[in-house]
Protein backbone atom coordinates (compact mmCIF):
# COMPACT_ATOMS: atom_id res chain seq x y z
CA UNK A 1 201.57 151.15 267.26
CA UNK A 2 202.63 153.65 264.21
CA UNK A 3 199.00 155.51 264.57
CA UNK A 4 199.90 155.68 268.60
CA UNK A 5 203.58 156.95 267.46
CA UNK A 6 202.15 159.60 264.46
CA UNK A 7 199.85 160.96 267.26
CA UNK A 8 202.28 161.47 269.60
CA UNK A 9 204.31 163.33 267.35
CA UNK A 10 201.47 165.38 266.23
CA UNK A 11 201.31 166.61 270.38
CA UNK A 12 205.20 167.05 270.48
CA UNK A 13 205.32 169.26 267.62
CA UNK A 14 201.89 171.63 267.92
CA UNK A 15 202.20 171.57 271.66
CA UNK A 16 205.80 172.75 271.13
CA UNK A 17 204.66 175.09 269.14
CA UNK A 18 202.43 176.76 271.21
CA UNK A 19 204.88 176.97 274.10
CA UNK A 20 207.14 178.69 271.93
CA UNK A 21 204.51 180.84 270.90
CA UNK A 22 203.40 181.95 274.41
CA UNK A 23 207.61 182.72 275.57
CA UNK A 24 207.99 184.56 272.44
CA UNK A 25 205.07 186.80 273.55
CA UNK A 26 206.11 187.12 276.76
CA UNK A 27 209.39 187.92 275.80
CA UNK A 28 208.18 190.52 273.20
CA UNK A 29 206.41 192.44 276.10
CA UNK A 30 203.07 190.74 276.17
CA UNK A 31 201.84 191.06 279.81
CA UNK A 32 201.43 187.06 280.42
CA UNK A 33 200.40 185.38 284.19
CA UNK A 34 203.19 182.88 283.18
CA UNK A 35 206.45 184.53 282.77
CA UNK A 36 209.60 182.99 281.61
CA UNK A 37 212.79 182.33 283.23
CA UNK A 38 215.71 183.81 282.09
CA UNK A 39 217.43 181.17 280.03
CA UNK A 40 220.72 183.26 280.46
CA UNK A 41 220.88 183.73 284.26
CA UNK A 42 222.64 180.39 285.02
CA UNK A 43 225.33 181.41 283.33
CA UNK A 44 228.20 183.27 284.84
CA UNK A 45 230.83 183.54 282.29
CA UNK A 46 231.12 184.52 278.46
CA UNK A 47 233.53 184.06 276.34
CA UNK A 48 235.11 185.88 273.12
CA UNK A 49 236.93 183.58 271.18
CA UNK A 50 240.02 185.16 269.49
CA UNK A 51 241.52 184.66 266.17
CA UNK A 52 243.86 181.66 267.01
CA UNK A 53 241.03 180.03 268.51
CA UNK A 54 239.24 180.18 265.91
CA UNK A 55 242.07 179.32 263.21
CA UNK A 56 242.79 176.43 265.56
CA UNK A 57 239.08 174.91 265.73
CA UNK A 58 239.21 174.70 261.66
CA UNK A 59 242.56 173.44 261.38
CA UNK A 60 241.44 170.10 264.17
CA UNK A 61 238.55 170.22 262.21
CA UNK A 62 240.44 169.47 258.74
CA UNK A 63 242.58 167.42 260.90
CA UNK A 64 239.80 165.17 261.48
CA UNK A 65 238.23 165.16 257.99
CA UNK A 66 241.38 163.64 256.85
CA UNK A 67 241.50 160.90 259.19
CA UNK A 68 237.62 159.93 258.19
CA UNK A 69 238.98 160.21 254.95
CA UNK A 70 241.72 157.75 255.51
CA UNK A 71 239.56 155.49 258.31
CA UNK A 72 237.27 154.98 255.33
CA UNK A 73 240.11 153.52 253.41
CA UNK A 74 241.01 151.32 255.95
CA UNK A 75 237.49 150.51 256.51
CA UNK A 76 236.66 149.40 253.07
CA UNK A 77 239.87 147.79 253.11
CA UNK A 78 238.72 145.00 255.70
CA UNK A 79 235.15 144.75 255.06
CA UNK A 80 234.32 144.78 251.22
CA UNK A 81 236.50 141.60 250.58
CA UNK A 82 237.13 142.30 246.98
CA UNK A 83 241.36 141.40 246.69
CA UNK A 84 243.33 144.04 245.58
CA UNK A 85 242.94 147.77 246.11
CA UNK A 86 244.14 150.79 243.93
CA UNK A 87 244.89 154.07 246.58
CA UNK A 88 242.35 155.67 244.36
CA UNK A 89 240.08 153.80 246.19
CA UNK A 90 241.01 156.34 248.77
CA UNK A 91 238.77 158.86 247.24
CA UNK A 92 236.73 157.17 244.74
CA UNK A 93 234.87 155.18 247.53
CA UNK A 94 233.32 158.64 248.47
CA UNK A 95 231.45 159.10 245.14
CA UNK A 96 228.02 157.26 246.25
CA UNK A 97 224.65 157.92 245.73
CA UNK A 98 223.63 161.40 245.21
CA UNK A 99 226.78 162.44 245.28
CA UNK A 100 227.08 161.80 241.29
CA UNK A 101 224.30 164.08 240.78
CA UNK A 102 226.54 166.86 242.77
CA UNK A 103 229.06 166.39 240.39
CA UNK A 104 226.95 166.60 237.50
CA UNK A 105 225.06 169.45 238.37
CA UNK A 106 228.88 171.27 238.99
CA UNK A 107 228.55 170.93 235.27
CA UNK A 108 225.37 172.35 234.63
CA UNK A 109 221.57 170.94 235.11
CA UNK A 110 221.71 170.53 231.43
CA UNK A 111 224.73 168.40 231.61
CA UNK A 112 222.73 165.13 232.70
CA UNK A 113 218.95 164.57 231.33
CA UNK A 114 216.99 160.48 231.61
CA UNK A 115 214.81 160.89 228.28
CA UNK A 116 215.15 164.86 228.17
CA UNK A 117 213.63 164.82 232.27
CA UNK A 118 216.78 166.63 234.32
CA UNK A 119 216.11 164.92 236.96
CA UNK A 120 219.26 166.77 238.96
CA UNK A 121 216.91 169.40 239.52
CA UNK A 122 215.69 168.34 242.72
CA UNK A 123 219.24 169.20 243.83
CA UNK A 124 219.75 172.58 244.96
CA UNK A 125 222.74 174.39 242.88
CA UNK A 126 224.84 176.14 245.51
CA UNK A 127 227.46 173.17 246.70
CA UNK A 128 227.50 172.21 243.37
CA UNK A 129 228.52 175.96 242.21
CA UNK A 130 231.12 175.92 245.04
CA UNK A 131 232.18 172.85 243.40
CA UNK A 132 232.84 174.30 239.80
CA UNK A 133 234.79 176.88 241.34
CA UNK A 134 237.09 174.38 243.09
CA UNK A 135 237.23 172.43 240.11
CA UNK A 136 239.42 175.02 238.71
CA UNK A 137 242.58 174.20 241.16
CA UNK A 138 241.57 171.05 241.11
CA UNK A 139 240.24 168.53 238.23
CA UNK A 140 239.26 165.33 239.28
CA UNK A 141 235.55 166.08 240.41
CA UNK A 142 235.45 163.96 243.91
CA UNK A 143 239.28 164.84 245.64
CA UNK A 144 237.81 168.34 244.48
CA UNK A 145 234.08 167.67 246.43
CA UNK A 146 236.15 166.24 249.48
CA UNK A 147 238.03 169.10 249.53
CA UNK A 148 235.39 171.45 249.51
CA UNK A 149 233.08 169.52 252.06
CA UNK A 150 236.12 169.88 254.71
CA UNK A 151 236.46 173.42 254.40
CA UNK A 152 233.23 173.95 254.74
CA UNK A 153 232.48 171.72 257.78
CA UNK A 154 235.42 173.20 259.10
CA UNK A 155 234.21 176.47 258.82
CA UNK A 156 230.77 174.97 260.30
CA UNK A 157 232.85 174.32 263.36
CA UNK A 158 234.03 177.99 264.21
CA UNK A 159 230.90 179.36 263.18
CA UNK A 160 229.51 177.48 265.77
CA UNK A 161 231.74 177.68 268.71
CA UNK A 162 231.46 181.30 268.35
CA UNK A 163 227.81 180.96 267.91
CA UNK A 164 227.65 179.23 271.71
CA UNK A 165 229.67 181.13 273.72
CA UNK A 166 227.60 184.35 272.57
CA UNK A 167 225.17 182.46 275.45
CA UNK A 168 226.98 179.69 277.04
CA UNK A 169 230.20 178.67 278.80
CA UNK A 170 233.91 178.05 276.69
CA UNK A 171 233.67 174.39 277.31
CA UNK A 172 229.51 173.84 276.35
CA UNK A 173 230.87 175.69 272.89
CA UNK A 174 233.75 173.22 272.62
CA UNK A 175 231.27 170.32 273.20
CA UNK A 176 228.75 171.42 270.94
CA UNK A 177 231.41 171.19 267.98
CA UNK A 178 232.86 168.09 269.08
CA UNK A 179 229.27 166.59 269.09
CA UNK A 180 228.36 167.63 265.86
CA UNK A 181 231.74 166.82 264.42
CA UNK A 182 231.38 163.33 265.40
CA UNK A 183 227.43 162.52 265.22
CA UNK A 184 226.71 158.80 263.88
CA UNK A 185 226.23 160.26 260.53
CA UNK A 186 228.08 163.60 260.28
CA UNK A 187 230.64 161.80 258.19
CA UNK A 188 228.24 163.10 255.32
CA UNK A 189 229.77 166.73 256.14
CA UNK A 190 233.09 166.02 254.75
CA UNK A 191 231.14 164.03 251.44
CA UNK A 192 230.63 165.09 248.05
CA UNK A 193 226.92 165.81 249.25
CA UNK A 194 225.68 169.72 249.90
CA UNK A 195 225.59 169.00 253.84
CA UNK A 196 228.42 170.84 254.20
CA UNK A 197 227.34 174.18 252.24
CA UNK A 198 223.71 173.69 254.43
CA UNK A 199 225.29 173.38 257.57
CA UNK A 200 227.67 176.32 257.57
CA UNK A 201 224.84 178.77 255.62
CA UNK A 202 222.55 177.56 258.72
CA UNK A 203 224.79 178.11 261.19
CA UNK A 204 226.31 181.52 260.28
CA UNK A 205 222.37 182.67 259.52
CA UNK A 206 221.63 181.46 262.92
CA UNK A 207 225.09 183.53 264.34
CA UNK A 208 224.06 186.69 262.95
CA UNK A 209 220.56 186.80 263.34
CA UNK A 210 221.66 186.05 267.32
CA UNK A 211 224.22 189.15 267.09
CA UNK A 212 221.69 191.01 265.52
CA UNK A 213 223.28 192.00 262.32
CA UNK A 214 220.49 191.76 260.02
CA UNK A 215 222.52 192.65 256.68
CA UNK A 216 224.72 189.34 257.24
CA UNK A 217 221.58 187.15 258.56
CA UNK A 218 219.82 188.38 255.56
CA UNK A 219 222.79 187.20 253.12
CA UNK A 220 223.63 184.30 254.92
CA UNK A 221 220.39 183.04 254.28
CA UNK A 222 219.97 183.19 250.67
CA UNK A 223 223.28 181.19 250.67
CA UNK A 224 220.70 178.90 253.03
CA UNK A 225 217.99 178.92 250.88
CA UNK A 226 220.15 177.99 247.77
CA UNK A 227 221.72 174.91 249.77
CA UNK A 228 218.68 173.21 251.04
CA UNK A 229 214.82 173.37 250.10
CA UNK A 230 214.82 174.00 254.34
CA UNK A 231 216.88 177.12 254.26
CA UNK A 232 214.28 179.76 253.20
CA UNK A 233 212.58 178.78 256.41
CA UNK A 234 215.52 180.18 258.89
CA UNK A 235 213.49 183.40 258.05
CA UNK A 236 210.68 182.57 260.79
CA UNK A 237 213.54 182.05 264.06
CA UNK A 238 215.27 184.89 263.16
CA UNK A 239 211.89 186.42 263.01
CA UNK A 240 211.33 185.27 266.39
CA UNK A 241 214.59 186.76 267.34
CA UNK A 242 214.11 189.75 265.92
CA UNK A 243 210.72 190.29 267.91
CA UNK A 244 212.03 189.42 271.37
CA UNK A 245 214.80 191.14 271.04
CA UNK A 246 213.33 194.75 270.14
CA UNK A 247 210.22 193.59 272.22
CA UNK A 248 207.81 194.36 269.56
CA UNK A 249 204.87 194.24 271.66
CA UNK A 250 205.94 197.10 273.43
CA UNK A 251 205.90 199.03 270.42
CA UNK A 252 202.42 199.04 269.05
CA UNK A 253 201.53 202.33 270.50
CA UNK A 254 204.45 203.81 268.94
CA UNK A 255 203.41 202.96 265.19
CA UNK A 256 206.01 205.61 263.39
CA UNK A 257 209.01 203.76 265.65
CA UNK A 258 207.48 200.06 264.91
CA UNK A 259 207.53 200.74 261.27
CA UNK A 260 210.82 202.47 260.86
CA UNK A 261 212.40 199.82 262.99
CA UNK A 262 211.05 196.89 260.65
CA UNK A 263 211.64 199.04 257.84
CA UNK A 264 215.32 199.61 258.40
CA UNK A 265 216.09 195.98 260.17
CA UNK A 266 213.76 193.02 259.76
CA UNK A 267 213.05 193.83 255.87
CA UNK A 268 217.06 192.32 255.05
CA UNK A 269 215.72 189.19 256.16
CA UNK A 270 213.09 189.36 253.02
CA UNK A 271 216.63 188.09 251.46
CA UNK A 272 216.02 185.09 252.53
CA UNK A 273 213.15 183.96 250.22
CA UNK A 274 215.50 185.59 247.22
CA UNK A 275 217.79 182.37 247.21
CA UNK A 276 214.52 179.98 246.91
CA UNK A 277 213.00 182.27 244.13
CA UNK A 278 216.50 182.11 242.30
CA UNK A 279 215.99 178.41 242.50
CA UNK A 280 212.72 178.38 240.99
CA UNK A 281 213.91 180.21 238.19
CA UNK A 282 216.45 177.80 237.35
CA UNK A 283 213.38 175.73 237.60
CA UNK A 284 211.30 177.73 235.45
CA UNK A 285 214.91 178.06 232.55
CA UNK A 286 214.75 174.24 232.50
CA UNK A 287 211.59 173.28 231.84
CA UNK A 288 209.03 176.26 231.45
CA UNK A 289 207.58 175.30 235.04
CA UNK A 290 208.88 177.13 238.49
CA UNK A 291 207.83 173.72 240.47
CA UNK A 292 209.18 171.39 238.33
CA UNK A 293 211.10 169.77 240.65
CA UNK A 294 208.26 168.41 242.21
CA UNK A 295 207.65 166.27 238.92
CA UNK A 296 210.72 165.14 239.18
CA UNK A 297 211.15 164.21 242.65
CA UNK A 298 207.72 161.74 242.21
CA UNK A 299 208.70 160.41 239.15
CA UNK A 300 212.61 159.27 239.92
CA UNK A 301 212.70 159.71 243.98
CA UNK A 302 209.03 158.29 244.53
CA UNK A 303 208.64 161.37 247.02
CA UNK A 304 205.76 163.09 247.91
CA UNK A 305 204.69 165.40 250.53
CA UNK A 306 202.87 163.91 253.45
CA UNK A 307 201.76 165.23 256.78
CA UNK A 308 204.65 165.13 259.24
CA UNK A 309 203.66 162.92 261.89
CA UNK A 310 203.12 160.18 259.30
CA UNK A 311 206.47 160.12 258.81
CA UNK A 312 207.11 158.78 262.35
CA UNK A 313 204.52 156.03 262.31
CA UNK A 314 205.82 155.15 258.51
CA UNK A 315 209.39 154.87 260.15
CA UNK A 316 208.58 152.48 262.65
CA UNK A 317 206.37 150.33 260.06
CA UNK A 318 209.26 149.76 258.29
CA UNK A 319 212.02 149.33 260.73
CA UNK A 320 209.98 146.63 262.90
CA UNK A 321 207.20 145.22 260.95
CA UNK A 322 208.32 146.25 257.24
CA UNK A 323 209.77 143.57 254.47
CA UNK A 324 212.86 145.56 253.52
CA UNK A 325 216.04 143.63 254.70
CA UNK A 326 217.51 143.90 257.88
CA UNK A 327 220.86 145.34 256.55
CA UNK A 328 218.80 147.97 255.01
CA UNK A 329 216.42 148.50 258.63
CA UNK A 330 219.50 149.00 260.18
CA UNK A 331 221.60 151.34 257.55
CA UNK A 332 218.97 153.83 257.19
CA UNK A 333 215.34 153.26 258.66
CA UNK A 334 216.05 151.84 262.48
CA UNK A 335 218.26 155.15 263.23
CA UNK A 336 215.70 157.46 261.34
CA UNK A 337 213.72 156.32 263.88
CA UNK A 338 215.69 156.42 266.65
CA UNK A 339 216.67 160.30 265.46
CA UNK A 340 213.84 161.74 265.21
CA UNK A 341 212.40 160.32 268.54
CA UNK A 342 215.36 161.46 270.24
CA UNK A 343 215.01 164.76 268.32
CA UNK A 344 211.52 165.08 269.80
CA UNK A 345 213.07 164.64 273.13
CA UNK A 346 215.43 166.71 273.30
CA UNK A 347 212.84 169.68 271.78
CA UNK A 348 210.67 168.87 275.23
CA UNK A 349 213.67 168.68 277.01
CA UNK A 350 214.57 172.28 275.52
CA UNK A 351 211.59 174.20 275.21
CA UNK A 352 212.12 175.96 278.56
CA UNK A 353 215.55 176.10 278.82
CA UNK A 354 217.37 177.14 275.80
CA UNK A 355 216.66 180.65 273.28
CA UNK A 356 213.27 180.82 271.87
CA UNK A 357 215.23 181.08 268.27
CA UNK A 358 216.90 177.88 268.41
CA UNK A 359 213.66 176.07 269.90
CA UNK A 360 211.71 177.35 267.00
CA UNK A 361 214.66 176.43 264.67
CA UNK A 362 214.27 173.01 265.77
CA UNK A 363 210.55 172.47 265.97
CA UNK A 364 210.77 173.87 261.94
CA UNK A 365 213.16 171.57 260.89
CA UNK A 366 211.77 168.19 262.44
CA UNK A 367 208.91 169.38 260.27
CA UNK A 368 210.04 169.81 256.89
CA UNK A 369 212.19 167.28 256.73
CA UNK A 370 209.41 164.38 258.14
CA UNK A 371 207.18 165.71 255.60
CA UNK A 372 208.53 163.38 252.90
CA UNK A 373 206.79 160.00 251.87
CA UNK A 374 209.78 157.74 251.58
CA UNK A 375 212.30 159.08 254.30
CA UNK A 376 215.73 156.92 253.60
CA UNK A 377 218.07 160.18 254.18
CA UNK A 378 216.42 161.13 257.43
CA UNK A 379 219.74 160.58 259.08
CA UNK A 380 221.60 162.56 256.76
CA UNK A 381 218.92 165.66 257.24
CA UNK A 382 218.93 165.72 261.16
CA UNK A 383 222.52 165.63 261.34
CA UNK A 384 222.24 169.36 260.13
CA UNK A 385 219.78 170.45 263.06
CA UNK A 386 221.71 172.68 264.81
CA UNK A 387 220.02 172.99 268.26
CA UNK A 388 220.76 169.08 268.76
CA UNK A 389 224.69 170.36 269.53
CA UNK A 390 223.87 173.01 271.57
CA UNK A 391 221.20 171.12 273.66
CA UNK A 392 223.09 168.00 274.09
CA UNK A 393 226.69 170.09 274.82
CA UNK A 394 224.76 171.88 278.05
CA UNK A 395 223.51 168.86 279.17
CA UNK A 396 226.90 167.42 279.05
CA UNK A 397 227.97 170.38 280.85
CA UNK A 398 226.09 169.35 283.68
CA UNK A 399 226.50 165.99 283.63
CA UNK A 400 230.21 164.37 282.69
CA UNK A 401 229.04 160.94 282.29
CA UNK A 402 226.57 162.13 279.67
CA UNK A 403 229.25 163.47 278.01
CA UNK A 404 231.62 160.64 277.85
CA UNK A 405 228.51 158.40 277.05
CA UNK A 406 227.71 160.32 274.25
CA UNK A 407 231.53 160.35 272.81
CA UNK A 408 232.01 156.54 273.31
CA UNK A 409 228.53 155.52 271.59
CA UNK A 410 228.65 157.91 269.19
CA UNK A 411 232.37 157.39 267.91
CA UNK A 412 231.45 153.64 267.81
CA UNK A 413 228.52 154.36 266.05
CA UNK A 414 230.51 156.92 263.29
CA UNK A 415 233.00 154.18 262.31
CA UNK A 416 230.32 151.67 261.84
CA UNK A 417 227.86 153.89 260.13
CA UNK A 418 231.24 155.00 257.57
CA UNK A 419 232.04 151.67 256.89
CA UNK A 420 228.89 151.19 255.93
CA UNK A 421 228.53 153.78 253.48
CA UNK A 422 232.05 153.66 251.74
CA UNK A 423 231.21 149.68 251.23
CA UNK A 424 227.32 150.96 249.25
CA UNK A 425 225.13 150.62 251.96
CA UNK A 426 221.95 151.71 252.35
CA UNK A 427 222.80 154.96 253.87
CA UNK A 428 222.23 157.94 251.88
């Protein structure tokens, strides 16, 4: 059954791929017999959102970090069964797994060594720099990473509503943030984890690569890049956007205009690769070795790269057949599955109907994050996939019951999956 499952991934994702690559040449003026709808026409309204808007989607959005924060309490509270409780507990429940290494890096790679190997290299710096910064104003290390996560998941919010309505209705741009806001395991946006500084990087790349202001896409995404090993990557949709948009195809037979119009737009997006070279330099400062993170990830994360559509097959081994527990099948490796296959669904589901930049965005993503040997964070890493909320928020503007299906399952699902993790869970 997992060979049946890795092949059929293997078809999802190249025959995705392929679509993709035929609407992007049809869109970039390649004369195709298939041509391709306009994913725009069946919608009749935009929508500019205004200041207070905007100021009002990150204030619900803090809102509603502080009640996770607070639920988590409670949760713990019930569950972990341990007598009494100190209200420090209210924060210090938050500092699990690899969000230690966060902290430490905020003090420098250097700061933390196992037998002279920094192992916190395999961490990418820029939440962790954010961190030192907050750390300032405010000194003890995980009220100061909470903070931090919940402005920038709040900011992650508005950046996406405005995002959507650039190509969809008010109320599909309301659900899309509402939907990512209260995914199973978006409570890792407001933890001391670098979600948060990923998600917001992605998104505003993603907003203005779609408005076309190259500059900002281009800084945005070193800010990417330095979040996430993924983020140098957002260079090949906005790529994509940039060719449909200016039609590129058109242009070959005007050589002097192709050039200068690469020349003076698409080259800011060669900014993007700047924030992964910064990284390997830190790399490189460590340990004499740009790719020494690899090392490091083998030695103390037992990762290695794989191809992707193993991961899928590997996933169901060990959520049906494996010997880990079942506590553990169902923290992190059942609903890894269950992600990515609905991930794979929703990509068919998309390919036709939503912009070619946010399909290819998606198809990217599954990719390098299923490429890992041991996926326990799966979860954690799909949360961040943008398209998901803005697939899933216009089909729930077509259907109602979807919508309200998705709310009630998935709210359930948050509380049980934050429980979990504030009691040390497998979920990470």
């Amino acid at each position: 059954m997992s060979i049946f499952i890795s092949i059929i991934s293997a078809v999802i994702i190249f025959g995705s791929g392929i679509i993709l690559i035929w609407h992007m040449l049809a869109n970039a003026g390649v004369k195709l017999s298939y041509t391709i709808p306009d994913k725009s026409a069946r919608y009749f309204e935009r929508h500019t959102p205004s200041s207070r808007e905007c100021v009002t989607a990150f204030i619900c959005s803090m809102l509603f970090r502080i009640f996770v924060i607070a639920a988590a309490y409670v949760g713990f509270c019930i569950f972990s069964g341990s007598g009494n409780f100190k209200l420090t507990e209210i924060y210090s429940r938050w500092l699990q797994w690899d969000a230690n290494n966060y902290i430490r890096i905020s003090e420098g790679y250097k700061s933390f060594d196992i037998n002279g190997d920094y192992s916190t290299i395999v961490f990418f710096p820029l939440y962790s720099w954010l961190l030192r910064i907050v750390r300032i104003f405010i000194h003890q290390p995980v009220i100061a990473g909470l903070t931090l996560s919940a402005l920038l998941s709040s900011a992650s919010c508005v950046y996406l509503y405005k995002l959507v309505c650039i190509d969809y209705s008010r109320n599909t741009a309301q659900n899309a943030a509402v939907l990512m806001c209260i995914f199973p395991f978006s409570f890792f946006f407001g933890s001391v984890m670098s979600e948060s500084a990923f998600l917001l990087t992605s998104i505003m790349t993603l907003y203005y690569t779609r408005k076309h202001n190259w500059i900002m896409a281009g800084i945005s995404g070193i800010l990417a890049a330095l979040s996430r090993s993924a983020g140098v990557f957002l260079i090949f949709p906005a790529t994509v956007e940039f060719i449909e948009e200016y039609k590129l195809f058109e242009l070959i037979k005007k050589p002097k205009e192709l050039f200068n119009l690469v020349l003076r737009k698409w080259t800011w997006l060669l900014l993007l690769p700047l924030g992964t070279i910064i990284y390997l330099i830190i790399n490189y400062w460590l340990s004499g070795d740009p790719f020494y993170f690899f090392d490091m990830e083998e030695k103390y994360w037992h990762q290695v790269s794989q191809p992707f559509f193993k991961t899928a097959g590997s996933l169901f081994e060990i959520a049906f057949t494996g010997s880990k527990d079942t506590s553990t099948k169902m923290s992190a490796f059942l609903p890894g599955f269950v992600s990515l296959m609905c991930s794979y669904a929703l990509l068919v589901f998309g390919l036709r109907r939503h912009r070619s930049m946010y399909m290819f965005w998606l198809v990217i993503y599954i990719v390098i994050n299923t490429t890992m040997s041991w996926p326990l964070s799966l979860c954690r890493y799909i949360s961040a996939a943008v398209p998901i909320y803005i697939i899933l928020a216009d089909m729930c503007e077509r259907s109602k019951k979807l919508n309200t299906a998705l709310l009630l399952s998935w709210g359930i699902l948050y509380g049980i999956y934050l429980t979990g993790y504030v009691t040390t869970h497998q979920l990470m």
